[in-house]
Protein backbone atom coordinates (compact mmCIF):
# COMPACT_ATOMS: atom_id res chain seq x y z
CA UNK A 1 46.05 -55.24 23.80
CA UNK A 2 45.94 -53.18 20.78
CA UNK A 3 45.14 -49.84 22.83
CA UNK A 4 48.12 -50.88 24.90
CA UNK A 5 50.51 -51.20 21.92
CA UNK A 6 49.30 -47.61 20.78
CA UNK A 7 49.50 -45.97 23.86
CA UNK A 8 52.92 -47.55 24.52
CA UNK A 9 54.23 -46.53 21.24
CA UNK A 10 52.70 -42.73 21.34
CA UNK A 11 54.97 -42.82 24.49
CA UNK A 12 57.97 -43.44 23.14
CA UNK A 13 57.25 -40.96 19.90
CA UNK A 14 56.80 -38.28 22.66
CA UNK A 15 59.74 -39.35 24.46
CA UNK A 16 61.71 -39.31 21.76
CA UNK A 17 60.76 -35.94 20.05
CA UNK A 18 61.06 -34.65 23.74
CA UNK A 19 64.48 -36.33 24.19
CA UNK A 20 65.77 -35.22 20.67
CA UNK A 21 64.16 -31.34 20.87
CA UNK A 22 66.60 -30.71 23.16
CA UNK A 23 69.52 -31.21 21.05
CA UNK A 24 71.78 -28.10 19.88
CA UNK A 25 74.27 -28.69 17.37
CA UNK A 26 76.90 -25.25 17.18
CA UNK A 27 78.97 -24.68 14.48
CA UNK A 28 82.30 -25.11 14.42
CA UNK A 29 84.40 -21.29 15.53
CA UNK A 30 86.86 -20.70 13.19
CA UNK A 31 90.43 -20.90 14.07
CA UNK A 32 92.18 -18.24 16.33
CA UNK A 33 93.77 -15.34 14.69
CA UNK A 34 97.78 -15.24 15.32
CA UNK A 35 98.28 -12.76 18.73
CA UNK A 36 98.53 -8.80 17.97
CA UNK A 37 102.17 -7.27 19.10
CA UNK A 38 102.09 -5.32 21.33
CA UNK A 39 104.63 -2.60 22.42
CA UNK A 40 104.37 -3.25 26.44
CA UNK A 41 104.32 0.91 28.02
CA UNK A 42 106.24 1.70 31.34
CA UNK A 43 104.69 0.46 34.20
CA UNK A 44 102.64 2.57 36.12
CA UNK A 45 104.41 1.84 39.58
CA UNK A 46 106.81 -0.89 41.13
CA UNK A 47 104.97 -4.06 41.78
CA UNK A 48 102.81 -3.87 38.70
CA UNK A 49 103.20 -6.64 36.40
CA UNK A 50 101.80 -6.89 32.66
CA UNK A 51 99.09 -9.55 31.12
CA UNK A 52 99.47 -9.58 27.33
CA UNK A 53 96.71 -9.49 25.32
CA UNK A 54 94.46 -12.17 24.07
CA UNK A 55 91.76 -13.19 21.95
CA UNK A 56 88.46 -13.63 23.52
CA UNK A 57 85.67 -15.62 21.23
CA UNK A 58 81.91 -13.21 20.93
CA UNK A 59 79.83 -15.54 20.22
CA UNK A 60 80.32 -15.12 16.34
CA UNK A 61 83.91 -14.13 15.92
CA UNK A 62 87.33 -13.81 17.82
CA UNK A 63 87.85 -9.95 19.66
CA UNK A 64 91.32 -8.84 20.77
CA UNK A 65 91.55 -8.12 24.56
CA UNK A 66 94.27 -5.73 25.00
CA UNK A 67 97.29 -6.16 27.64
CA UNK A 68 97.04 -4.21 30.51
CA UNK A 69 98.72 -3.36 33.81
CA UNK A 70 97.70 -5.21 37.01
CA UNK A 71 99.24 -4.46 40.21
């Protein structure tokens, strides 16, 4: 019985530190900068139509994605 027991409970240590191992905890980003202004150029040719610029989050900090044309 009292191999049992210690088997049973080595078990559930390992399944536990197996269980909790896999546990990430990521910081919290920081908040998102206020949008850039742009000054929107001509478009390139009828039909195009412009997506404003954004912020796009690196992994470590927010980068500015410029507007562009898309037609």
């Amino acid at each position: 019985m009292k191999i049992q027991s210690t088997i049973r409970a080595a078990s559930l240590a390992g399944l536990c530190a197996a269980l909790l191992s896999a546990c990430v905890v990521e910081p919290g980003r920081p908040p998102q900068p206020a949008p850039l202004v742009e000054v929107v150029p001509a478009a390139p040719a009828p039909g195009y139509h412009w997506v404003k610029g954004h912020y796009r989050w690196e992994g470590n900090h927010w980068a500015w994605v410029p507007g562009h044309w898309v037609g």
